[in-house]
C-alpha atoms as a PDB file:
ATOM      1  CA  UNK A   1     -12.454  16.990 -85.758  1.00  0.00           C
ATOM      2  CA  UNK A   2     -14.326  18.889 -88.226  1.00  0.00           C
ATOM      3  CA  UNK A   3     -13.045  21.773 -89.723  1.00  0.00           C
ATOM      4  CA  UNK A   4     -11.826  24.358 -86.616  1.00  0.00           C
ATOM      5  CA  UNK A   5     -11.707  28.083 -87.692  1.00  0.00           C
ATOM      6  CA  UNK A   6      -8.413  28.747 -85.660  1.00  0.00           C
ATOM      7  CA  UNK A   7      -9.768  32.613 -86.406  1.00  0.00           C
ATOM      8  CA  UNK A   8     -13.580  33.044 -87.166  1.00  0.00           C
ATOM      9  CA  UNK A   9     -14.049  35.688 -89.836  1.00  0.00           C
ATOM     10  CA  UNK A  10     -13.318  38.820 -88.480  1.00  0.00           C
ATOM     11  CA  UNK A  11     -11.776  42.784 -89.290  1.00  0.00           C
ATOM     12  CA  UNK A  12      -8.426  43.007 -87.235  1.00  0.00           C
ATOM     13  CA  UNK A  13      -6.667  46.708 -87.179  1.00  0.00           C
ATOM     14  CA  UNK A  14      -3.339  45.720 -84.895  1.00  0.00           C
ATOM     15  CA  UNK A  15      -1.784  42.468 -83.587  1.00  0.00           C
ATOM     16  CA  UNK A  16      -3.149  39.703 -81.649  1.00  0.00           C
ATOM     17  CA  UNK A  17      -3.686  36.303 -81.699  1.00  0.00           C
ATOM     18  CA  UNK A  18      -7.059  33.894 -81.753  1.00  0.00           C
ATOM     19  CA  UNK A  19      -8.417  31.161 -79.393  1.00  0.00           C
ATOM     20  CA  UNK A  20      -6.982  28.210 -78.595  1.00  0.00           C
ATOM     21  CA  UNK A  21      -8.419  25.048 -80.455  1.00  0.00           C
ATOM     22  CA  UNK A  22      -8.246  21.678 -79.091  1.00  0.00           C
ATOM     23  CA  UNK A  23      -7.178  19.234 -81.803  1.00  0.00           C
ATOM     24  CA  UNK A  24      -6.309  16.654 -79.432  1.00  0.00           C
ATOM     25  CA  UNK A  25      -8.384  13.867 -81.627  1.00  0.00           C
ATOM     26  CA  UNK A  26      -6.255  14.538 -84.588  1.00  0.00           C
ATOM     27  CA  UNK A  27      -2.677  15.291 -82.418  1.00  0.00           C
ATOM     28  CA  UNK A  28       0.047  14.438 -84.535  1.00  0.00           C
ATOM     29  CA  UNK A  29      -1.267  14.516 -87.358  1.00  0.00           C
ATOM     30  CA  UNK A  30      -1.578  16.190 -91.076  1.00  0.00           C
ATOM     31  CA  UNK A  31      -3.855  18.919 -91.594  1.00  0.00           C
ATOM     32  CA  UNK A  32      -4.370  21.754 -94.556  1.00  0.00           C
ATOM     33  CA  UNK A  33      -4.795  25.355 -92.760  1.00  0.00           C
ATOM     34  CA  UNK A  34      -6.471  27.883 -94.884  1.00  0.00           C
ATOM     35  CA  UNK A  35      -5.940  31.398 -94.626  1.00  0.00           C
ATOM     36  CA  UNK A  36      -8.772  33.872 -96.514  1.00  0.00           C
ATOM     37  CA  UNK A  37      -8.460  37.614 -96.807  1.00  0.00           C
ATOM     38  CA  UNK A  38     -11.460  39.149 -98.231  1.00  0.00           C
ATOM     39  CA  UNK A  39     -10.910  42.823 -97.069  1.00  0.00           C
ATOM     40  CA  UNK A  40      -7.716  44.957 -97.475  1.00  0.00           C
ATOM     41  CA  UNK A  41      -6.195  48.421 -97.487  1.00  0.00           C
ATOM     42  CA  UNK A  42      -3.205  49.235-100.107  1.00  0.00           C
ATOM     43  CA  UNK A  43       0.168  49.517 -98.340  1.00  0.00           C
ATOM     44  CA  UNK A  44       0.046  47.493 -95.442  1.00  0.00           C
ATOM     45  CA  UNK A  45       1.199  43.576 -94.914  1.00  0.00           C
ATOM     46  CA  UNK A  46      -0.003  40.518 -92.782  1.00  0.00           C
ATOM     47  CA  UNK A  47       2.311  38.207 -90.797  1.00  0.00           C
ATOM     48  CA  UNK A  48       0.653  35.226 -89.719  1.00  0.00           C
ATOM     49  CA  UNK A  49       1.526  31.703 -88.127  1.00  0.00           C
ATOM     50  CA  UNK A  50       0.251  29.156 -86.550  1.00  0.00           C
ATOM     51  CA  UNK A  51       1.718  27.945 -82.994  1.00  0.00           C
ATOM     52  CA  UNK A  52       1.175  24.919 -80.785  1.00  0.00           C
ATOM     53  CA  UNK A  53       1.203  23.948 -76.965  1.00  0.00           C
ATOM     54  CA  UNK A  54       0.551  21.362 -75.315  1.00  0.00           C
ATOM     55  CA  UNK A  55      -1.741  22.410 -72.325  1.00  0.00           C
ATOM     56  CA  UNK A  56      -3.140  25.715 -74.055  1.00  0.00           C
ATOM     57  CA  UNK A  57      -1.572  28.096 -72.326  1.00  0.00           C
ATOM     58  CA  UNK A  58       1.899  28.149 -72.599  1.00  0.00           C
ATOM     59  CA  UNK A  59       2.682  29.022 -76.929  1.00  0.00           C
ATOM     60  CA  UNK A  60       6.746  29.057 -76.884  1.00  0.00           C
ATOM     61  CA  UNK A  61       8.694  31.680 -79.570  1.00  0.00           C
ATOM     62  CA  UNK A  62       8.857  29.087 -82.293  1.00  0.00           C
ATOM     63  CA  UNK A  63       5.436  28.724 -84.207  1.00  0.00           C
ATOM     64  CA  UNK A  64       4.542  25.332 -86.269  1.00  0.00           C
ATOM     65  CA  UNK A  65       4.144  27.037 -89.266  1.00  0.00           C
ATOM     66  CA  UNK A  66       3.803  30.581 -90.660  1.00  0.00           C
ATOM     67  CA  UNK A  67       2.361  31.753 -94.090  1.00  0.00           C
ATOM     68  CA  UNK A  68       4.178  33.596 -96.064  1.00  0.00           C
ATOM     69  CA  UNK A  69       3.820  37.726 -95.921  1.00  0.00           C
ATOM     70  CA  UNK A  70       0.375  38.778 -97.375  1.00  0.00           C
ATOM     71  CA  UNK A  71      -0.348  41.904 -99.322  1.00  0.00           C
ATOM     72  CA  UNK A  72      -3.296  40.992-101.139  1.00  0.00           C
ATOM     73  CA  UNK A  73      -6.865  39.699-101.094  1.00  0.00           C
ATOM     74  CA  UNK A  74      -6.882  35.958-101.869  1.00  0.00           C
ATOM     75  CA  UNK A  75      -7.106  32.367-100.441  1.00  0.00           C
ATOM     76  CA  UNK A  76      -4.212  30.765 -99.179  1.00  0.00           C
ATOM     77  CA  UNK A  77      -3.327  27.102 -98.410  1.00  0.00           C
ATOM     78  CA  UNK A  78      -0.669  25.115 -96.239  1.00  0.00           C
ATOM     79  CA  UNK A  79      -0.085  21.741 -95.021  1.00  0.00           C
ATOM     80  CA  UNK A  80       0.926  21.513 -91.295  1.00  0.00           C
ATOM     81  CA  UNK A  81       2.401  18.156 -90.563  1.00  0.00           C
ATOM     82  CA  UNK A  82       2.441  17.423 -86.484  1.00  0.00           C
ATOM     83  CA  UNK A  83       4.411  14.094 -86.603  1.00  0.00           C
ATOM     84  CA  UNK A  84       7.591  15.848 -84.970  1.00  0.00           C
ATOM     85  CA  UNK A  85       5.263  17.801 -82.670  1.00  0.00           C
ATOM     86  CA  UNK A  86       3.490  15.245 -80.711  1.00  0.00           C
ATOM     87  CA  UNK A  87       3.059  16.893 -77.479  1.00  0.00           C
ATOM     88  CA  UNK A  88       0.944  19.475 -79.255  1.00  0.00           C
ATOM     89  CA  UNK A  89      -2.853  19.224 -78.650  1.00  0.00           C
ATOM     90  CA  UNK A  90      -3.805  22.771 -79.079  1.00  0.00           C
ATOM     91  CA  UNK A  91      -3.701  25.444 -81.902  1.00  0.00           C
ATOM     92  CA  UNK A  92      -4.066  28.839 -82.204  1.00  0.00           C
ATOM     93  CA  UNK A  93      -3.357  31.634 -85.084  1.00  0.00           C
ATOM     94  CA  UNK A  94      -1.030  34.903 -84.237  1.00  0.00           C
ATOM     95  CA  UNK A  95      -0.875  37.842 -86.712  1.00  0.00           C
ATOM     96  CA  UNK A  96       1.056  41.164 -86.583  1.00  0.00           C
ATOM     97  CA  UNK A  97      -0.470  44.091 -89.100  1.00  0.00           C
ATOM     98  CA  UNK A  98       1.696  46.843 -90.778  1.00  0.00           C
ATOM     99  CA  UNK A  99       0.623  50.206 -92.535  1.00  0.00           C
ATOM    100  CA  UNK A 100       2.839  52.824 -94.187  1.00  0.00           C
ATOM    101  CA  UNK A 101       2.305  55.080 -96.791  1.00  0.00           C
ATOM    102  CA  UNK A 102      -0.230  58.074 -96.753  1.00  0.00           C
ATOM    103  CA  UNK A 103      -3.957  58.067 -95.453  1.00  0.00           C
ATOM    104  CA  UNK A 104      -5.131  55.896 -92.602  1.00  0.00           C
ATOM    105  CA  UNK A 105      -2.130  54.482 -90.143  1.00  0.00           C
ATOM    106  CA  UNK A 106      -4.000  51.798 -88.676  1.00  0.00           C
ATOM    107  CA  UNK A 107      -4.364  48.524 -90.746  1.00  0.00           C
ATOM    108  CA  UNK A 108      -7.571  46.995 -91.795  1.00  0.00           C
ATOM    109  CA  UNK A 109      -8.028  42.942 -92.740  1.00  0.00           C
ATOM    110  CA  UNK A 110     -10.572  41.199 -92.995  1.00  0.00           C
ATOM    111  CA  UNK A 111      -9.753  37.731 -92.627  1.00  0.00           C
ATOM    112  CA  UNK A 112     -10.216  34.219 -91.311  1.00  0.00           C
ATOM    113  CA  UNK A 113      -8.018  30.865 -90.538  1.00  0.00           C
ATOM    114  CA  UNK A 114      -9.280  27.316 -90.580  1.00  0.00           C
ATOM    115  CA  UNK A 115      -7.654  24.087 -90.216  1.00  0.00           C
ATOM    116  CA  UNK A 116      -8.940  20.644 -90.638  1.00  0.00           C
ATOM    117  CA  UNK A 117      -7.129  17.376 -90.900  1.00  0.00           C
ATOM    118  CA  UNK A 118      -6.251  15.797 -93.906  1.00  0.00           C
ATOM    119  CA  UNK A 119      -7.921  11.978 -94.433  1.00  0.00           C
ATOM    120  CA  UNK A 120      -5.910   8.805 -95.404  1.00  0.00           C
ATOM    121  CA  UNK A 121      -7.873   8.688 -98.158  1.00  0.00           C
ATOM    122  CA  UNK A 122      -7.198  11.467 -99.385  1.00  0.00           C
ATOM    123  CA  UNK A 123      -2.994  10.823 -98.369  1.00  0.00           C
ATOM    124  CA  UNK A 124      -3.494   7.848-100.942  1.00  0.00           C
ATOM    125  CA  UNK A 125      -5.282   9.101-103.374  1.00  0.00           C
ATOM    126  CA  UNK A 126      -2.555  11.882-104.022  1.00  0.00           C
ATOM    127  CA  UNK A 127       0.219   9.140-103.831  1.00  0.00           C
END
């Protein structure tokens, strides 16, 4: 599996959620999922995580791992570790946008989500 976007770079103005992503090569597995925002209005915030499933269509409440709230432009980083998960053999990103303040209602990010997994060698190498 080379590195998936989970979300190809995109504007998004209200909630949604991206494609699923088959990652059944690498199931169970460790992998660093990368978050970019490169486009931002002042005021609003970002919720996004990262659920599994196991056929691709059915997601559950519970996701297998969420980022922090966002505010600002940057690059973010998390490792999402699939060893208690391994029924799951599908990804996919969800998001839900908030505005408040004056101007504009409607949120505006520009953003993108990749995952890839991470390599043994690179496991022992940090050890």
């Amino acid at each position: 599996m080379l590195p998936n976007f989970l979300l190809p770079e995109q504007e998004i103005r209200q909630n949604g959620a991206g494609p699923a992503v088959d990652i059944q090569d690498a199931a169970g597995g460790l992998f660093t999922v990368t978050l970019g925002i490169h486009r931002i209005l002042e005021q609003e915030s970002l919720d996004l995580c990262i659920k599994g499933s196991s056929d691709g269509d059915t997601w559950g409440d519970k996701p297998v791992a969420a980022f922090p709230q966002k505010f600002y432009c940057g690059v973010y980083s998390l490792v999402l570790d699939l060893s208690e998960c391994p029924d799951v053999r599908y990804l996919r990103a969800e998001w839900k946008v908030n505005r408040w303040g004056r101007g504009e209602p409607t949120p505006l990010f520009g953003i993108y989500v990749f995952a890839e997994p991470v390599k043994d060698a690179m496991l022992k190498a940090a050890v």
